[in-house]
PDB file of N, CA and C in Angstrom:
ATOM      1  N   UNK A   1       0.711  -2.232 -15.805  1.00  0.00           N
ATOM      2  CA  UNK A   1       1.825  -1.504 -15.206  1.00  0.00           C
ATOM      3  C   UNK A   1       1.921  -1.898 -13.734  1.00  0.00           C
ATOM      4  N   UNK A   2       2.441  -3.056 -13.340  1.00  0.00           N
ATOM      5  CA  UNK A   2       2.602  -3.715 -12.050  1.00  0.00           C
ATOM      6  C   UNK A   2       3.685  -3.235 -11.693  1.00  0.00           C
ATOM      7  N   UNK A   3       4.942  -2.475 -11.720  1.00  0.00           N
ATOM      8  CA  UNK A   3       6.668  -2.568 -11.843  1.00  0.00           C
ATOM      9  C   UNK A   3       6.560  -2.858  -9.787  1.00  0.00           C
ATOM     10  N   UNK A   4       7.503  -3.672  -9.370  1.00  0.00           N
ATOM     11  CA  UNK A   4       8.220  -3.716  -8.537  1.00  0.00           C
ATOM     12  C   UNK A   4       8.506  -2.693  -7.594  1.00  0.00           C
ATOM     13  N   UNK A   5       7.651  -2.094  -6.203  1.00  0.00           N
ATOM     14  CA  UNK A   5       7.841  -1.594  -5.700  1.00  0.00           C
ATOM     15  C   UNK A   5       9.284  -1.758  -4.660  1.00  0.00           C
ATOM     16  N   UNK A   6      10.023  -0.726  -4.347  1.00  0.00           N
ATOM     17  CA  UNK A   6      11.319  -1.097  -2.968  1.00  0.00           C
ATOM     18  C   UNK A   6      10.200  -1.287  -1.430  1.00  0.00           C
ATOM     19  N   UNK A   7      11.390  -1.781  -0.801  1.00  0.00           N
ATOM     20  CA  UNK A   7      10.372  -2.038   0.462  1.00  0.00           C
ATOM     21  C   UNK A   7       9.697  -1.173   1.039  1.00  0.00           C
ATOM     22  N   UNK A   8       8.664  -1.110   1.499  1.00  0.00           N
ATOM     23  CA  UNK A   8       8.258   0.737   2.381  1.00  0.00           C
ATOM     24  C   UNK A   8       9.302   0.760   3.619  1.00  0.00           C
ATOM     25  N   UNK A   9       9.396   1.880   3.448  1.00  0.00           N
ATOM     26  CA  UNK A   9      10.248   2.255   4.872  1.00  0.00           C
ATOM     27  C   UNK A   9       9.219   3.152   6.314  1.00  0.00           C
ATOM     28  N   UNK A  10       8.051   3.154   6.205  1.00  0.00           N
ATOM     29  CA  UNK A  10       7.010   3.352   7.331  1.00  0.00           C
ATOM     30  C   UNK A  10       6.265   2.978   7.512  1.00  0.00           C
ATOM     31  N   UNK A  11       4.882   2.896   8.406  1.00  0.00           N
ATOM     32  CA  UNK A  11       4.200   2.111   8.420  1.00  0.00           C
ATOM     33  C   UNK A  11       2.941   2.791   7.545  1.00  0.00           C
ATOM     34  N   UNK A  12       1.605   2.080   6.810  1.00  0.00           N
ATOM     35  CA  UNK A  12       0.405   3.292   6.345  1.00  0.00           C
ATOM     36  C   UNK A  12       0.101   3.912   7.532  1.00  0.00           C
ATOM     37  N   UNK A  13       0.405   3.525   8.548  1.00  0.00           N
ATOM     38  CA  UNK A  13      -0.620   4.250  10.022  1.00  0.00           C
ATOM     39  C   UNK A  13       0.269   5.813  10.171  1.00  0.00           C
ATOM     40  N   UNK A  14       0.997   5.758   9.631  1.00  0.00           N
ATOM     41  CA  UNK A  14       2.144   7.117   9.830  1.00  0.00           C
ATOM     42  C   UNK A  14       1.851   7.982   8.670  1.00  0.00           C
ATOM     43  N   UNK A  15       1.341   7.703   7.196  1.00  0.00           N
ATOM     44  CA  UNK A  15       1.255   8.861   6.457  1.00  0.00           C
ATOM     45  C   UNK A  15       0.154   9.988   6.160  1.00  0.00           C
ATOM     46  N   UNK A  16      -1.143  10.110   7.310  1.00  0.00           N
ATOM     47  CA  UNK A  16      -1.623  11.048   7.377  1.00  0.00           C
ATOM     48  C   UNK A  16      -1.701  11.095   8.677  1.00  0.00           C
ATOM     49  N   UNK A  17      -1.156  11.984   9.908  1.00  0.00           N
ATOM     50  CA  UNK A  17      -1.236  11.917  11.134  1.00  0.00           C
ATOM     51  C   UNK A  17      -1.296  13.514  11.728  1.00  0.00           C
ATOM     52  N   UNK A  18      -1.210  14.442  10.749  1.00  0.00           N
ATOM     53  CA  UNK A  18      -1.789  15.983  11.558  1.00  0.00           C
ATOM     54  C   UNK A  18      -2.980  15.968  11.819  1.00  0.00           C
ATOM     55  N   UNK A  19      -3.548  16.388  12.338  1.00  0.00           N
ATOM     56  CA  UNK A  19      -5.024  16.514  12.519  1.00  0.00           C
ATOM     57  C   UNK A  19      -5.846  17.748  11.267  1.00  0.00           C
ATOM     58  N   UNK A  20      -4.862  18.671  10.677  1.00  0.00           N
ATOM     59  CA  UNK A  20      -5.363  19.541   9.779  1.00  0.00           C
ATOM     60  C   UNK A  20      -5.862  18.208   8.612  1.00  0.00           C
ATOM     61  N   UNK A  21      -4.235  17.354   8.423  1.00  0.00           N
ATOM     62  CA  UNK A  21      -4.709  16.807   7.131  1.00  0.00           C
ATOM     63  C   UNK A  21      -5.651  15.656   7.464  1.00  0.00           C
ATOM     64  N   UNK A  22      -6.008  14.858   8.136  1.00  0.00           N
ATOM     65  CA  UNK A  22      -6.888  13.852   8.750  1.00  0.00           C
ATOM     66  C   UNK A  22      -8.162  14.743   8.052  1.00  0.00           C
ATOM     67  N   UNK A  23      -8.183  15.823   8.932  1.00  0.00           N
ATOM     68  CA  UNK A  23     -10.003  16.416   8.415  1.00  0.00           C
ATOM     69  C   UNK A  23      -9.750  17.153   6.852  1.00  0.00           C
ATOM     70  N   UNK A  24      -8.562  17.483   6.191  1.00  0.00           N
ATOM     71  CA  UNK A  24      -8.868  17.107   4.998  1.00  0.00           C
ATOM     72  C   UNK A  24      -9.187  15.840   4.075  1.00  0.00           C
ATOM     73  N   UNK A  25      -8.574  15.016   4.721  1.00  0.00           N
ATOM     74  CA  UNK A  25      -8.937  13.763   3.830  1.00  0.00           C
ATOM     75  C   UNK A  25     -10.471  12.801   4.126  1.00  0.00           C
ATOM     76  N   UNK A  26     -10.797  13.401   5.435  1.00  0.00           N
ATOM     77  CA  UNK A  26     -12.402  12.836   5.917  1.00  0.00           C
ATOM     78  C   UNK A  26     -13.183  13.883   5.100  1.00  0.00           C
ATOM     79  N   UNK A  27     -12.756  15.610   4.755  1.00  0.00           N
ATOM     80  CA  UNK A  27     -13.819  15.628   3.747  1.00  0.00           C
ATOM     81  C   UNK A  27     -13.954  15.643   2.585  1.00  0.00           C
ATOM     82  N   UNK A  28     -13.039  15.165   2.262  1.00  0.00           N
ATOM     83  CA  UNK A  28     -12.660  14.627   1.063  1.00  0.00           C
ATOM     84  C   UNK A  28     -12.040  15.425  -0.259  1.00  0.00           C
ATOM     85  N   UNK A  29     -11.412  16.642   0.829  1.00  0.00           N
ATOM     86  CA  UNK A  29     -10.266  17.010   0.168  1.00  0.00           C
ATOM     87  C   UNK A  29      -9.029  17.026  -0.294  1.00  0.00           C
ATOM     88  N   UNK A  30      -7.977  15.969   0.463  1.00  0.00           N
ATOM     89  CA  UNK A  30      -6.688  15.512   0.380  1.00  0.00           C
ATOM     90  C   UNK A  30      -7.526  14.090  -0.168  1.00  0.00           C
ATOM     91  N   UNK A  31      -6.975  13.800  -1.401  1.00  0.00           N
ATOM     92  CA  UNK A  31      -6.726  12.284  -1.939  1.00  0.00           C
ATOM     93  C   UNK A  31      -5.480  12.062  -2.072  1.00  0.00           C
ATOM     94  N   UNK A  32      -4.186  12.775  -1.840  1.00  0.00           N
ATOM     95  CA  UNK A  32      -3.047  12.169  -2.170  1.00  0.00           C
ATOM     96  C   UNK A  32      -1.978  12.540  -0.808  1.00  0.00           C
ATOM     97  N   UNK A  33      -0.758  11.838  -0.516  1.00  0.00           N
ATOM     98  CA  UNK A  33      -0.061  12.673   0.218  1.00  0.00           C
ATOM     99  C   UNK A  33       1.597  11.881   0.348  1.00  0.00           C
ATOM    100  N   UNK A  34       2.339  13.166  -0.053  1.00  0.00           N
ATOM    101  CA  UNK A  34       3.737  13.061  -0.886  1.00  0.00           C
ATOM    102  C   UNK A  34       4.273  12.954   0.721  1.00  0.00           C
ATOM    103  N   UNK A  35       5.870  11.401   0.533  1.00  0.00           N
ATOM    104  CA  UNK A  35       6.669  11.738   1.752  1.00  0.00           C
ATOM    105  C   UNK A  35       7.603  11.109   1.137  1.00  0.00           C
ATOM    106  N   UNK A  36       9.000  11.377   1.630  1.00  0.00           N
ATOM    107  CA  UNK A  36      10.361  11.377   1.259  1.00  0.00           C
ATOM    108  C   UNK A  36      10.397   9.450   1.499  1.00  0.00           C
ATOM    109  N   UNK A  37       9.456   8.748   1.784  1.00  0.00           N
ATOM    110  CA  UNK A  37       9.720   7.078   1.931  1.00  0.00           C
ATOM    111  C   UNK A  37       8.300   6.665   1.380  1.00  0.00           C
ATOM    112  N   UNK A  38       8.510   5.592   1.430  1.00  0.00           N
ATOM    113  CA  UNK A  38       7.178   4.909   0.902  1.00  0.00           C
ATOM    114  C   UNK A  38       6.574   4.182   2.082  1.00  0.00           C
ATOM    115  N   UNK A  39       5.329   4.299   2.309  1.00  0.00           N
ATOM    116  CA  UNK A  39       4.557   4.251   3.346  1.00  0.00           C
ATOM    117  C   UNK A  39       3.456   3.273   3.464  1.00  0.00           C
ATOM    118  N   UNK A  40       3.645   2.924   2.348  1.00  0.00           N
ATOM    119  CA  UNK A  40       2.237   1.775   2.181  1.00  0.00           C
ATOM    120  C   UNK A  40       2.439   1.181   0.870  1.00  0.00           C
ATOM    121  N   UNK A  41       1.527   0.053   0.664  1.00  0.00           N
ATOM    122  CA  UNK A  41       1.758  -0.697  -0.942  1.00  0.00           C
ATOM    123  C   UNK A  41       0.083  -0.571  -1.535  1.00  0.00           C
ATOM    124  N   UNK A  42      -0.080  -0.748  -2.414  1.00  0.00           N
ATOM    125  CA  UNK A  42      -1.223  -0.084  -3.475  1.00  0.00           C
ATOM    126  C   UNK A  42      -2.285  -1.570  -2.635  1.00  0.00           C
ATOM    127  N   UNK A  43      -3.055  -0.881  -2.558  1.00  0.00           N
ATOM    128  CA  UNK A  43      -4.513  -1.985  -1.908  1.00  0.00           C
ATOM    129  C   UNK A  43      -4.600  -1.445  -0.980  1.00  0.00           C
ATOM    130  N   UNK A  44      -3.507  -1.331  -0.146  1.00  0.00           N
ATOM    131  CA  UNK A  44      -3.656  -1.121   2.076  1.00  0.00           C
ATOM    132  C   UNK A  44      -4.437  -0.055   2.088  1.00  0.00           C
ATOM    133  N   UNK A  45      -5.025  -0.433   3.841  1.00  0.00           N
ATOM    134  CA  UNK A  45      -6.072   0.231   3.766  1.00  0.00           C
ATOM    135  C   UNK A  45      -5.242   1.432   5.116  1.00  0.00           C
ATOM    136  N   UNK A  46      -6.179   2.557   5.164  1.00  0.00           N
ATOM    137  CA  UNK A  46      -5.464   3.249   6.301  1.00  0.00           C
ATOM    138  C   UNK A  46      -6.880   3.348   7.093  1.00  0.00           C
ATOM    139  N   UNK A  47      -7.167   3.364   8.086  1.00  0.00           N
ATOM    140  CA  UNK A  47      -8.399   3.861   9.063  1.00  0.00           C
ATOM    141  C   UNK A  47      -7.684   5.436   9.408  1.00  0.00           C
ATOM    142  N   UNK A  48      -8.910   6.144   9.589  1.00  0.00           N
ATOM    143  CA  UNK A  48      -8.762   7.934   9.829  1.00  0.00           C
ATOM    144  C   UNK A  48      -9.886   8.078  10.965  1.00  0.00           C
ATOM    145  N   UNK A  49      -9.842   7.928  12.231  1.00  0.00           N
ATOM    146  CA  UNK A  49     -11.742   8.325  12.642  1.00  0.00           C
ATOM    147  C   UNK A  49     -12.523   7.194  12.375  1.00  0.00           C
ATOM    148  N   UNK A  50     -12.301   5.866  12.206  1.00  0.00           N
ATOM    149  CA  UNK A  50     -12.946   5.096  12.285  1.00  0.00           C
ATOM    150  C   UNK A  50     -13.632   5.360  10.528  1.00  0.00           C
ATOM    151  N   UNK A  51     -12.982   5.992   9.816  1.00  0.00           N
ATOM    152  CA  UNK A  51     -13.357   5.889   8.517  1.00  0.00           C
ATOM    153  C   UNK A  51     -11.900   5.019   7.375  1.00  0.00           C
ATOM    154  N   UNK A  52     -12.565   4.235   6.954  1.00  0.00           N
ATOM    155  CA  UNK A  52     -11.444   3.653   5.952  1.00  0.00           C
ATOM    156  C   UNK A  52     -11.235   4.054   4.622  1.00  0.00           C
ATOM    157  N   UNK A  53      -9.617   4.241   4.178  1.00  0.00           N
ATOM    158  CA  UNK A  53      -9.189   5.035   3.040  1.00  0.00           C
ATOM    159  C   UNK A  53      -8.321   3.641   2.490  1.00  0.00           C
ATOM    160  N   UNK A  54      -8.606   3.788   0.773  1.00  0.00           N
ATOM    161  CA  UNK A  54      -7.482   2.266   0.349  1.00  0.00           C
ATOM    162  C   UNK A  54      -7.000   2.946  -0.560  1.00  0.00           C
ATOM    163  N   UNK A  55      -5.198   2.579  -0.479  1.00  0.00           N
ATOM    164  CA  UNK A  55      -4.731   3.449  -1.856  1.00  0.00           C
ATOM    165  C   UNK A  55      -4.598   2.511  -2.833  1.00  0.00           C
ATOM    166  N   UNK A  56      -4.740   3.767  -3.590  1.00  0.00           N
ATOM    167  CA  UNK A  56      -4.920   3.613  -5.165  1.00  0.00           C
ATOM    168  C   UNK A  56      -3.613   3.042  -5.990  1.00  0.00           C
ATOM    169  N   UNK A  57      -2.736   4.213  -5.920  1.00  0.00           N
ATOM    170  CA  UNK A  57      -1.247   4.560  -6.820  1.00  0.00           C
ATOM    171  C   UNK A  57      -0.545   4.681  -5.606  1.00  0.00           C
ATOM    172  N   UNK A  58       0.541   4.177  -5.862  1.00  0.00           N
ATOM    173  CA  UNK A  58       1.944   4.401  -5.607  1.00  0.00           C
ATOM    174  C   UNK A  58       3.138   4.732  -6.235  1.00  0.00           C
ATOM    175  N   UNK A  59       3.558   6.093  -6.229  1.00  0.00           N
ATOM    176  CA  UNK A  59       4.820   6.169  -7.372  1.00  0.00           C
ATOM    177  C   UNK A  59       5.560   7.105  -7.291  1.00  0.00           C
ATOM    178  N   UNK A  60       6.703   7.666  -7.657  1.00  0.00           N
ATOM    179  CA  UNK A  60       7.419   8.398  -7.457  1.00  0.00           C
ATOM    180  C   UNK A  60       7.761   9.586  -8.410  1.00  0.00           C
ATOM    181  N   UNK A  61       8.015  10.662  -7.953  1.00  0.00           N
ATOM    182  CA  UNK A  61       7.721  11.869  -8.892  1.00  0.00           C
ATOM    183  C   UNK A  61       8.486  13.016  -7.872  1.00  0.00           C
ATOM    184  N   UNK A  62       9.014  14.268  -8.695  1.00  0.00           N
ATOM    185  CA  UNK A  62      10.045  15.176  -8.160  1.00  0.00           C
ATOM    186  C   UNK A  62       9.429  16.364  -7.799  1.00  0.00           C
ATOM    187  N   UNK A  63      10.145  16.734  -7.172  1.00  0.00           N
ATOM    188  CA  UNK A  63       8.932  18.356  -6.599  1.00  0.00           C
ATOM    189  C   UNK A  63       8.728  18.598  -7.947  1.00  0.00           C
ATOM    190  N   UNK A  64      10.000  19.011  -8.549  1.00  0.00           N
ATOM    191  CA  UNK A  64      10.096  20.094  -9.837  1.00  0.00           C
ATOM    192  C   UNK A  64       8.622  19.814 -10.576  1.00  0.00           C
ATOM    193  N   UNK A  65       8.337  18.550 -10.589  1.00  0.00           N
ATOM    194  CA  UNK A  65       6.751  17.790 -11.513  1.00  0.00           C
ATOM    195  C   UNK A  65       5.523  18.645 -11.033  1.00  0.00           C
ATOM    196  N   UNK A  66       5.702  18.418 -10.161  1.00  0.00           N
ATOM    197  CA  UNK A  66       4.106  19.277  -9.064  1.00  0.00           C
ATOM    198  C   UNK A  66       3.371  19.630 -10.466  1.00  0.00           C
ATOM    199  N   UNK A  67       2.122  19.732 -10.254  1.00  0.00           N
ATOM    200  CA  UNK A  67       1.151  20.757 -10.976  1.00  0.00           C
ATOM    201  C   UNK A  67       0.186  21.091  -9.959  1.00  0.00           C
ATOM    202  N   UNK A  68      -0.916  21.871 -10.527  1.00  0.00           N
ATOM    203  CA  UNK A  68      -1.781  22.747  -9.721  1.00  0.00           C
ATOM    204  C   UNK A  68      -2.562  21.729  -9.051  1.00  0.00           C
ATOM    205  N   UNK A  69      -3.245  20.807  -9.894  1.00  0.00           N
ATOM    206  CA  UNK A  69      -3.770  19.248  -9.779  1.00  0.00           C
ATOM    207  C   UNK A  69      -3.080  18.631  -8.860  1.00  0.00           C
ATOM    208  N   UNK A  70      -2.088  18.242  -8.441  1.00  0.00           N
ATOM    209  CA  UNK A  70      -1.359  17.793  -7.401  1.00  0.00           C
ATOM    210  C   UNK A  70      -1.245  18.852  -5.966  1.00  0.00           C
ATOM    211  N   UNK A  71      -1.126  19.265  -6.207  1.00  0.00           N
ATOM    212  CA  UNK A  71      -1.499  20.643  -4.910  1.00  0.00           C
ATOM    213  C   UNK A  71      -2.737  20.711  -4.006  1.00  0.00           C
ATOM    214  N   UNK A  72      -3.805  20.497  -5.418  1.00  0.00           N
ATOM    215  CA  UNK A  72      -5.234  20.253  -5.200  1.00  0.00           C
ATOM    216  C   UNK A  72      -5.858  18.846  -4.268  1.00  0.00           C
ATOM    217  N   UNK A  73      -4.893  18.118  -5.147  1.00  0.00           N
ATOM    218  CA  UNK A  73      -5.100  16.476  -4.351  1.00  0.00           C
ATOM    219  C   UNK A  73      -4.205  16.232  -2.846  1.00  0.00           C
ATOM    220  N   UNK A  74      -3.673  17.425  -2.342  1.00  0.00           N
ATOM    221  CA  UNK A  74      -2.957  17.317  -1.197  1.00  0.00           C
ATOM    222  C   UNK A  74      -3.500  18.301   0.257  1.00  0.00           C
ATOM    223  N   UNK A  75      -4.759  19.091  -0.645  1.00  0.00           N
ATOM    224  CA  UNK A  75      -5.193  19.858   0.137  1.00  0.00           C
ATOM    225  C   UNK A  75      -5.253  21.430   0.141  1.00  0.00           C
ATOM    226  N   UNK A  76      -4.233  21.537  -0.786  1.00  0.00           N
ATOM    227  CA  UNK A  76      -4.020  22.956  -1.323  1.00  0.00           C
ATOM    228  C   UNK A  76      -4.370  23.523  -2.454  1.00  0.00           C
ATOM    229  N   UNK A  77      -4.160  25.171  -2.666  1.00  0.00           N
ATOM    230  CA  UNK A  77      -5.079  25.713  -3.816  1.00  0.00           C
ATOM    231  C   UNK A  77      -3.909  25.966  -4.820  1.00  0.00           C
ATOM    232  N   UNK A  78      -2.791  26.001  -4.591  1.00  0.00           N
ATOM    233  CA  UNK A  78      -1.397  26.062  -5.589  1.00  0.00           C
ATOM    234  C   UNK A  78      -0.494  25.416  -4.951  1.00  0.00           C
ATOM    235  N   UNK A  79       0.540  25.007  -5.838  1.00  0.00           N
ATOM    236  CA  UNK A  79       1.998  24.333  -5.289  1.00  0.00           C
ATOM    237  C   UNK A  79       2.568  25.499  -4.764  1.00  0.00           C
ATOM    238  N   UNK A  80       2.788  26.592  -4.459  1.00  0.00           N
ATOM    239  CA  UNK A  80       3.177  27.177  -3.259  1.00  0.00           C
ATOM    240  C   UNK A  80       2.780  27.096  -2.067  1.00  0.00           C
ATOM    241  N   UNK A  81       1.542  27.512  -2.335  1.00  0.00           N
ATOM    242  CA  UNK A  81       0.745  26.785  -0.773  1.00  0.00           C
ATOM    243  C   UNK A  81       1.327  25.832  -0.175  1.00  0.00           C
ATOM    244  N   UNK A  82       1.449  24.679  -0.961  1.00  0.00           N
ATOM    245  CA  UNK A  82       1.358  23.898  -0.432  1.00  0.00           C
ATOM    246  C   UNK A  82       3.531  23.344  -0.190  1.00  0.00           C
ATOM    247  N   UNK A  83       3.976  23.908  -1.018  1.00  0.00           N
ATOM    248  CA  UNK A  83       5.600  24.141  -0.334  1.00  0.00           C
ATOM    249  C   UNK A  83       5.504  24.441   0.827  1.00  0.00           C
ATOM    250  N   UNK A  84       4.859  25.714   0.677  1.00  0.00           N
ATOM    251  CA  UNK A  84       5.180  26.565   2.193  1.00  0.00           C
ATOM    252  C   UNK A  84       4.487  25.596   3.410  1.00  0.00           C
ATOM    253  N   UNK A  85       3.372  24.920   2.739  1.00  0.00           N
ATOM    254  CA  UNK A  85       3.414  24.100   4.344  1.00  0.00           C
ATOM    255  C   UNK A  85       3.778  23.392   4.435  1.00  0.00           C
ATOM    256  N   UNK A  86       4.794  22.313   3.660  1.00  0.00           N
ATOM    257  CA  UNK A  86       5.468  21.554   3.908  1.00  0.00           C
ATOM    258  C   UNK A  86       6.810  22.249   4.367  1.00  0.00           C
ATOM    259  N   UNK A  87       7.214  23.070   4.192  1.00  0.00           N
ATOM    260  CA  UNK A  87       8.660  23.309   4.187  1.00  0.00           C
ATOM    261  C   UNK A  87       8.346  24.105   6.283  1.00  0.00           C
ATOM    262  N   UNK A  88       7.039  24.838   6.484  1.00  0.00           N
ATOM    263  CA  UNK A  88       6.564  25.290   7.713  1.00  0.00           C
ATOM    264  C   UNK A  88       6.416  23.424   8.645  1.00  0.00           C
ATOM    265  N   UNK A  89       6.471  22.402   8.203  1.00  0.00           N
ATOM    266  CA  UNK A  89       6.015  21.504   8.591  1.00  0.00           C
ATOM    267  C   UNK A  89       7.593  20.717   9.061  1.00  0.00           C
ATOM    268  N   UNK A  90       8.565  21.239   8.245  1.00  0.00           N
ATOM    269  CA  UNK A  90      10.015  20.731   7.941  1.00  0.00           C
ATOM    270  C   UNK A  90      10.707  22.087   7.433  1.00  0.00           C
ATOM    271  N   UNK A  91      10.974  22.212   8.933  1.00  0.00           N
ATOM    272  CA  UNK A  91      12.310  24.072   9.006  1.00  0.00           C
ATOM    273  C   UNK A  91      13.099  23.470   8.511  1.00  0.00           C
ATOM    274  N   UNK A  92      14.301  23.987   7.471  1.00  0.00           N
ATOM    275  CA  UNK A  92      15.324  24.081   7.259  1.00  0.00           C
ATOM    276  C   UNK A  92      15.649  22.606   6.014  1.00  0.00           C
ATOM    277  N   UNK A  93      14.442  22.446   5.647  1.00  0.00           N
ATOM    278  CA  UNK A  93      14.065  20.952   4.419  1.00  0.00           C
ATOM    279  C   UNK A  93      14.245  21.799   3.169  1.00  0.00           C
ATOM    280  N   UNK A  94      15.713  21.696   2.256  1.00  0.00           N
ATOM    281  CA  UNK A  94      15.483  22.440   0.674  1.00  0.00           C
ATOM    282  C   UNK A  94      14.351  21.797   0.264  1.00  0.00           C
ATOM    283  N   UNK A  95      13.540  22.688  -0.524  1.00  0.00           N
ATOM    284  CA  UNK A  95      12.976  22.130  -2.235  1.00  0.00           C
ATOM    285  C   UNK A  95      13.425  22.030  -2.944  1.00  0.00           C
ATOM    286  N   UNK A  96      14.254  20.993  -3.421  1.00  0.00           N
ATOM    287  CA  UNK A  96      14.544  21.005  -4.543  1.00  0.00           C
ATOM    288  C   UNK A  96      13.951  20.494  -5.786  1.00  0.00           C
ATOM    289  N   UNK A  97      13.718  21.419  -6.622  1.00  0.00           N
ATOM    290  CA  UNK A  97      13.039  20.635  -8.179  1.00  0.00           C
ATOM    291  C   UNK A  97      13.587  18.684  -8.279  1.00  0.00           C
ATOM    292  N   UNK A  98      14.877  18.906  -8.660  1.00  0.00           N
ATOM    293  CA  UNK A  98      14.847  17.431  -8.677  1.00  0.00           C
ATOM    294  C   UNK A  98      14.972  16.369  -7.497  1.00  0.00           C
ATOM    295  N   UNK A  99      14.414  17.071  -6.322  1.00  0.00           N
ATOM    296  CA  UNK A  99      14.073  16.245  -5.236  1.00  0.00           C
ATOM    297  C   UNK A  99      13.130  15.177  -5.714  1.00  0.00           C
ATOM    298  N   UNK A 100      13.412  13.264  -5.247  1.00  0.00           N
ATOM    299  CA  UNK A 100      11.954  13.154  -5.532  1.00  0.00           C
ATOM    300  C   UNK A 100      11.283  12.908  -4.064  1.00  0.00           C
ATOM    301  N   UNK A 101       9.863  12.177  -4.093  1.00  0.00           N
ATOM    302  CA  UNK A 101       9.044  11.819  -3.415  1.00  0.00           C
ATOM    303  C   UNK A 101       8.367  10.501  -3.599  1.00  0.00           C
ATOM    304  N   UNK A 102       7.167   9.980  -2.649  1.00  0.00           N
ATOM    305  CA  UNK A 102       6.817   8.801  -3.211  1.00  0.00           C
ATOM    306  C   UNK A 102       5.641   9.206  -2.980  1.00  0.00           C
ATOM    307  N   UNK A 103       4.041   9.132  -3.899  1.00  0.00           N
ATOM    308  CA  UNK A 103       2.969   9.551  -3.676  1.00  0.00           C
ATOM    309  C   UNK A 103       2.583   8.560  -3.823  1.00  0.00           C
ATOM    310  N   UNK A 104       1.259   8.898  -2.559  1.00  0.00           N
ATOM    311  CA  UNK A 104       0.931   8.019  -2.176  1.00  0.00           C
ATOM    312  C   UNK A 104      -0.910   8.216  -2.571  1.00  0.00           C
ATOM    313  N   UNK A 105      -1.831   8.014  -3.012  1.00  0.00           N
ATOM    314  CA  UNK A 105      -3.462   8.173  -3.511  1.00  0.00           C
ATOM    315  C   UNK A 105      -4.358   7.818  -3.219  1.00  0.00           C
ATOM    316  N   UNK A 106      -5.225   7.687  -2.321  1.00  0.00           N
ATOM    317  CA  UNK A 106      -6.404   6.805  -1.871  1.00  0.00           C
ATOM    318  C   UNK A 106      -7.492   7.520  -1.945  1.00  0.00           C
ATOM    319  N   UNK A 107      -8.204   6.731  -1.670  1.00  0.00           N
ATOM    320  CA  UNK A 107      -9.969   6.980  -2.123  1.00  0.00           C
ATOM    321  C   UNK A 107     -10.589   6.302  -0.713  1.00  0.00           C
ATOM    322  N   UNK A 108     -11.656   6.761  -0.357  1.00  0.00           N
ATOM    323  CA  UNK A 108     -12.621   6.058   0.553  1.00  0.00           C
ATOM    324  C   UNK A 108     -12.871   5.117   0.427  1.00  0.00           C
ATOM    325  N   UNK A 109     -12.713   4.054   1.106  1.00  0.00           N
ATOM    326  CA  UNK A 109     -12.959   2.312   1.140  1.00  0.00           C
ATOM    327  C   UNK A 109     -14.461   2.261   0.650  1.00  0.00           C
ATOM    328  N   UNK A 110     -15.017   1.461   0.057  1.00  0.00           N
ATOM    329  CA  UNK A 110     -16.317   0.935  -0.515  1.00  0.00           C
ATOM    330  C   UNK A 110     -17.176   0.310   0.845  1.00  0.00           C
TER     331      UNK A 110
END
């Protein structure tokens, strides 16, 4: 399952940059993190703290999809949670179910 990614429209150095989610993903609680562009291509590596993260998956999927498991891999304990801090992160951003996203998955570099 190789399919043809569109071009990214940011750079990887831009898709974890709060400092909440940085120290989730150094302790190795955020493995994934959803943004309205695509941010990186499957291999790239991101540095966090002088620690290196390489993603995994790249792919696209709609709020409405979310599960608890996806919530979990973003840092949160339910997909509300984790609405509300995205939507606290982005005033006045609908949710919409058939909104999509592009997720993005990494793991700690070897």
């Amino acid at each position: 399952m190789n399919e043809t990614l569109p071009p990214k429209t940011c750079s990887i150095d831009r898709l974890v940059t709060k400092e909440a989610e940085v120290s989730k993903v150094l302790a190795g609680s955020k493995t994934a993190c959803r943004r309205n562009g695509r941010y990186a291509d499957i291999g790239e590596t991101m540095e966090l703290n002088g620690n290196s993260f390489t993603v995994t998956k790249v792919y696209q999927q709609s709020l409405g999809e979310l599960t608890v498991e996806d919530a979990k891999a973003e840092g949160h304990e339910t997909v509300e949670e984790y609405r509300d801090s995205i939507l606290s992160i982005h005033p006045g951003m609908p949710w919409l179910p058939q909104m999509k996203v592009w997720v993005h998955e990494f793991q700690k570099s070897e």
